[in-house]
N, C-alpha and C. Protein backbone atom coordinates (compact mmCIF):
# COMPACT_ATOMS: atom_id res chain seq x y z
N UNK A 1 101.41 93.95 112.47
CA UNK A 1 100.49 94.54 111.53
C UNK A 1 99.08 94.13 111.95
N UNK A 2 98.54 94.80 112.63
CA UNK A 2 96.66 94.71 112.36
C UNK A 2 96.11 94.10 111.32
N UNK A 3 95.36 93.50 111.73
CA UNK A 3 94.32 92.56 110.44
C UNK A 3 93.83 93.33 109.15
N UNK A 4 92.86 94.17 109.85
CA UNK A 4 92.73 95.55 108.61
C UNK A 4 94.01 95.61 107.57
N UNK A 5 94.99 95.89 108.12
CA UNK A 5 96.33 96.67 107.04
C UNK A 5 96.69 94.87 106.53
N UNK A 6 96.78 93.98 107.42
CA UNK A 6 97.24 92.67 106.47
C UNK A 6 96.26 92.30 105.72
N UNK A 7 95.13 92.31 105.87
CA UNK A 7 94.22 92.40 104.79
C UNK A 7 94.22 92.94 103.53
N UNK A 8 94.08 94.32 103.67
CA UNK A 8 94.26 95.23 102.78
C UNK A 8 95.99 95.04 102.18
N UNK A 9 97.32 94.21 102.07
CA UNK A 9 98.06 94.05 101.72
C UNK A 9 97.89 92.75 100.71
N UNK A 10 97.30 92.17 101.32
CA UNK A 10 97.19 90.32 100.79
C UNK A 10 96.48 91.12 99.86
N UNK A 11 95.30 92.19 99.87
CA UNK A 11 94.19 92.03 98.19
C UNK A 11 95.37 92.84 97.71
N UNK A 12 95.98 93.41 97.73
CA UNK A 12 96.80 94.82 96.35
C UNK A 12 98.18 93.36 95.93
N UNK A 13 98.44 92.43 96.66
CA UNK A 13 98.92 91.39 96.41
C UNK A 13 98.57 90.63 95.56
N UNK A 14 97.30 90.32 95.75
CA UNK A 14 96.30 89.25 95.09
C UNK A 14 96.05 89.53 93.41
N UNK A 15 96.18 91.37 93.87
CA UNK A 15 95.82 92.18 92.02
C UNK A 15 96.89 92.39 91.66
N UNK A 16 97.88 92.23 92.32
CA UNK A 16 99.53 92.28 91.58
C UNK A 16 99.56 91.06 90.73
N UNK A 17 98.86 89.98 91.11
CA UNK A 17 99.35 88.79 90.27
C UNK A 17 98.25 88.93 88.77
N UNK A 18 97.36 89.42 89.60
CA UNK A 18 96.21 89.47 88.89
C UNK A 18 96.51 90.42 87.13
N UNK A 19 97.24 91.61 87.50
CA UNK A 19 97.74 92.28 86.63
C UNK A 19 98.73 91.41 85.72
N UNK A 20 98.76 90.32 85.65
CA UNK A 20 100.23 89.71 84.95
C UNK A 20 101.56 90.71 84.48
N UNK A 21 102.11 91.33 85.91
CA UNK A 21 103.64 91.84 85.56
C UNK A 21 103.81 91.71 86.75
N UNK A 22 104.98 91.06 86.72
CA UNK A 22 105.76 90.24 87.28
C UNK A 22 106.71 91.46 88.45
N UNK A 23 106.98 92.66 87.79
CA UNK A 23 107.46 93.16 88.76
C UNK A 23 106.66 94.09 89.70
N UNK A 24 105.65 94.26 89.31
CA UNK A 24 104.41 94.30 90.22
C UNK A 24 104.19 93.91 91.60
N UNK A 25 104.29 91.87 91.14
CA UNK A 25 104.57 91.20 92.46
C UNK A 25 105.69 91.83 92.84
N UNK A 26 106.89 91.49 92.50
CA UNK A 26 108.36 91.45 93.16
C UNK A 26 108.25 92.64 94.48
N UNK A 27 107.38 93.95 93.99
CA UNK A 27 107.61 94.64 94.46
C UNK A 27 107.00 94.82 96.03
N UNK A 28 106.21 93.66 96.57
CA UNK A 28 105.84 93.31 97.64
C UNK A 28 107.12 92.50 98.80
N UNK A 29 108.10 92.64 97.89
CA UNK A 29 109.39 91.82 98.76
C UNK A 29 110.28 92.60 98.96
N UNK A 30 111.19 92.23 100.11
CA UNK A 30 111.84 93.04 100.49
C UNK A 30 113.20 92.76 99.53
N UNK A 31 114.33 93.39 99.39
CA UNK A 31 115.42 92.92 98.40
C UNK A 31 115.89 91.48 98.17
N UNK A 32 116.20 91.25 99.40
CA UNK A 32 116.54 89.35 99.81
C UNK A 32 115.13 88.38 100.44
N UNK A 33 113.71 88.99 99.98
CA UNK A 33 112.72 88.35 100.51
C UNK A 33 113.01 87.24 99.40
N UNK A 34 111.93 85.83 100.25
CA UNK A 34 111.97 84.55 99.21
C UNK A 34 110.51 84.43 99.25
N UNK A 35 110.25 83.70 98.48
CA UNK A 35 108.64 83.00 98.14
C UNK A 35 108.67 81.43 97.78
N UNK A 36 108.32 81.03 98.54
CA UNK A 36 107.94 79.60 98.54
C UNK A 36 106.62 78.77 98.28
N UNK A 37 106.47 78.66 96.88
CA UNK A 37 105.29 77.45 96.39
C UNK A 37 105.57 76.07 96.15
N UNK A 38 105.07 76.06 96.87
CA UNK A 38 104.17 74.59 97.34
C UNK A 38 105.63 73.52 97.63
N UNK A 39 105.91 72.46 96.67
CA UNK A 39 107.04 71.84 96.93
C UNK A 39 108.53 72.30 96.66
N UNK A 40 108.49 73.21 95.61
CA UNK A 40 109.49 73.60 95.11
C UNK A 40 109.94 74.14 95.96
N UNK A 41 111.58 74.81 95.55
CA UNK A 41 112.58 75.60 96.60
C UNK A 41 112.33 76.75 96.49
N UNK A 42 111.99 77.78 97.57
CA UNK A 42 112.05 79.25 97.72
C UNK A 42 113.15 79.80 96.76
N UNK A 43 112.06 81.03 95.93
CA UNK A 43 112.99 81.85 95.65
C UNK A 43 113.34 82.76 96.26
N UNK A 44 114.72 83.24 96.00
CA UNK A 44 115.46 83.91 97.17
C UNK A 44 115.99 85.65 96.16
N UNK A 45 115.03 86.64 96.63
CA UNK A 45 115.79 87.41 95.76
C UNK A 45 114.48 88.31 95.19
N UNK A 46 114.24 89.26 94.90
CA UNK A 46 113.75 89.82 93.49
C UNK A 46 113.43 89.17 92.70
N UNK A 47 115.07 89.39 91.42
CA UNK A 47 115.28 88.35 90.42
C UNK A 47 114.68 87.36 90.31
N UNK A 48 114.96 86.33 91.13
CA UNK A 48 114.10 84.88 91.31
C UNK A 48 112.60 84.92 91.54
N UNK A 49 112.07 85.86 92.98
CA UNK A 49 110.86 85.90 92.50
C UNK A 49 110.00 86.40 91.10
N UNK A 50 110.62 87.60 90.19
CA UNK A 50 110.54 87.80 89.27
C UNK A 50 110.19 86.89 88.57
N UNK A 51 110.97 85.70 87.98
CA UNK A 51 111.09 84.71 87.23
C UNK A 51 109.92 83.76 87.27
N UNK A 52 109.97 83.43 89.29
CA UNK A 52 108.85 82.65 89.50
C UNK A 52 107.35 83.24 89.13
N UNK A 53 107.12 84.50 88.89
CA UNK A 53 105.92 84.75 89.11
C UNK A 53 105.70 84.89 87.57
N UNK A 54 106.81 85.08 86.57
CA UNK A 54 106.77 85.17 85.29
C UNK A 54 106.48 84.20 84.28
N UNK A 55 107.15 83.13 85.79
CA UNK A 55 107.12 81.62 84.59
C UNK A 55 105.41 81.63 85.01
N UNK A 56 104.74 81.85 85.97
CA UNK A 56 103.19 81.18 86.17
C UNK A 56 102.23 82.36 84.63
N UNK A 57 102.88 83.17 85.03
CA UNK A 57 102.42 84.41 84.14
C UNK A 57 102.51 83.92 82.32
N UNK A 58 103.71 83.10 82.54
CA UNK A 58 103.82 82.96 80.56
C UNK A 58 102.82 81.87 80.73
N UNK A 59 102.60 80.51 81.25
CA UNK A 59 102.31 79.39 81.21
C UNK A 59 100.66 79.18 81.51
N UNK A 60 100.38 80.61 82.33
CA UNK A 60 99.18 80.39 82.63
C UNK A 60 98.26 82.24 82.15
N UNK A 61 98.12 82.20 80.87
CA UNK A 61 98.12 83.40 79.95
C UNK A 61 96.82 84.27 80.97
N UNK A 62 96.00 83.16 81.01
CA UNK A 62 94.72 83.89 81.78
C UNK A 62 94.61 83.91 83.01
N UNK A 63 95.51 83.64 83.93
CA UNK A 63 95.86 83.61 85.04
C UNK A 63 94.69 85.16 85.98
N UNK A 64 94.14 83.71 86.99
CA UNK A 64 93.28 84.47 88.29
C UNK A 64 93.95 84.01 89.53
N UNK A 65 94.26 84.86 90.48
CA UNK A 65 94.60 84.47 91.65
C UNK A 65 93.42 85.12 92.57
N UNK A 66 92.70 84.25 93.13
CA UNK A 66 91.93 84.12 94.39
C UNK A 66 92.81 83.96 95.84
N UNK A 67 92.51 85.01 96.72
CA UNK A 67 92.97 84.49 97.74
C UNK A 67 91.72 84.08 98.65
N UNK A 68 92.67 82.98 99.38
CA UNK A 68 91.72 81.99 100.25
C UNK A 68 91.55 82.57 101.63
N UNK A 69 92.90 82.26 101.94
CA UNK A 69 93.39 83.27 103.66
C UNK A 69 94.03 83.40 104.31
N UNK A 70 94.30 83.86 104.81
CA UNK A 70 95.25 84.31 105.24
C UNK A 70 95.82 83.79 106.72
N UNK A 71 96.80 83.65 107.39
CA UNK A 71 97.19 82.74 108.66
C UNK A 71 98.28 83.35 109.36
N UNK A 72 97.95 84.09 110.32
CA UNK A 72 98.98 85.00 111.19
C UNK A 72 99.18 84.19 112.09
N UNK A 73 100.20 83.70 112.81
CA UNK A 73 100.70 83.55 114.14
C UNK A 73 102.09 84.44 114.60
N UNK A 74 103.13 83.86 115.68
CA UNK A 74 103.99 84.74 116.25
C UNK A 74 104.77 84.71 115.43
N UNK A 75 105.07 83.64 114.62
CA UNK A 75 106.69 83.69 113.51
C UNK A 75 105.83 83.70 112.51
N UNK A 76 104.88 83.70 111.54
CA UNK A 76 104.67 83.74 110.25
C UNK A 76 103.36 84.20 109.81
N UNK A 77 103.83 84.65 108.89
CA UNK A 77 102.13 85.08 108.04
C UNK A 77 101.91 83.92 106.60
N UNK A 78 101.11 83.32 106.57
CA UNK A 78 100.62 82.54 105.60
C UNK A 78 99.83 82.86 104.54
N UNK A 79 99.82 83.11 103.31
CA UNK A 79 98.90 83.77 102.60
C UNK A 79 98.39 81.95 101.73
N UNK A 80 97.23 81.78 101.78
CA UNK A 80 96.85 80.69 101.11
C UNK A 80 96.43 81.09 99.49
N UNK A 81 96.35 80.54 98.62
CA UNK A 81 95.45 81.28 97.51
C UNK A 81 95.54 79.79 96.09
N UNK A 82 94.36 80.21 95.55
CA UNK A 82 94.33 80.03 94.44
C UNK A 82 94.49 80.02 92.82
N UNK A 83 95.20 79.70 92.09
CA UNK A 83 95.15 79.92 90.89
C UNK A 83 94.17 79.09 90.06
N UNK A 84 93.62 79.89 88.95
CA UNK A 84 92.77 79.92 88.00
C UNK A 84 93.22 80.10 86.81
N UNK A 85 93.17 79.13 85.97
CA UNK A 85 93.68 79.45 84.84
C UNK A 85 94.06 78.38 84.05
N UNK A 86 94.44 78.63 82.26
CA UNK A 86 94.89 77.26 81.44
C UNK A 86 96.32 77.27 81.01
N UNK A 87 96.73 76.48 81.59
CA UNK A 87 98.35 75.95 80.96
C UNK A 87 98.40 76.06 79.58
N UNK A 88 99.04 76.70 79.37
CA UNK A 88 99.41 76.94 77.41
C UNK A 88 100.61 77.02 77.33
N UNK A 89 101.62 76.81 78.97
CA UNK A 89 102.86 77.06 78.39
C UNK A 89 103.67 75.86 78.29
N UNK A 90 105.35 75.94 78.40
CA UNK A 90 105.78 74.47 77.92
C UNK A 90 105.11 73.24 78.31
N UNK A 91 104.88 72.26 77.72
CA UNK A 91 104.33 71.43 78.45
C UNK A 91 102.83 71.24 78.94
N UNK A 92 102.42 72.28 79.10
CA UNK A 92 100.68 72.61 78.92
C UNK A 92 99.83 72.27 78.77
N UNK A 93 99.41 71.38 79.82
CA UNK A 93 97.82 70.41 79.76
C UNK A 93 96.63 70.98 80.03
N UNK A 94 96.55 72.35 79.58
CA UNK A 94 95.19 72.88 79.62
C UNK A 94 94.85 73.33 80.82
């Protein structure tokens, strides 16, 4: 993929989260794609990403995702990014 088109994927990415619906994101994965934040275990699946992007979505009501940048080499694409936003959900330290 050319920089241009991975570019232009990472922002309609970036406003998928941005939109808070969850299947929005999902729909950037392939059926058995996974997503992996930060320490936790990749979700593996739709479903799972679903969940994962739902739980940030309930917990973080005002939720902004900034992306930072992006990191192509021969085996991987890296999307870096930021969240913005206040914890209100279980547990919720603001």
């Amino acid at each position: 993929m050319d920089s241009t088109k991975l570019n232009d994927f990472a922002t309609r990415y970036t406003a998928a989260w941005c939109s808070h619906n969850a299947s929005g994101v999902t729909s950037f994965f392939e059926v058995h794609g996974s997503l992996k934040m930060n320490e936790e275990r990749a979700a593996v699946g739709r479903s799972a990403i679903a969940a994962v992007a739902q739980g940030f979505m309930t917990a973080f009501p005002d939720l902004i995702v900034e992306m930072d940048k992006l990191e192509a080499s021969a085996r991987a694409i890296t999307y870096r990014w930021t969240l913005i936003g206040t914890n209100t959900g279980p547990e919720g330290k603001g």
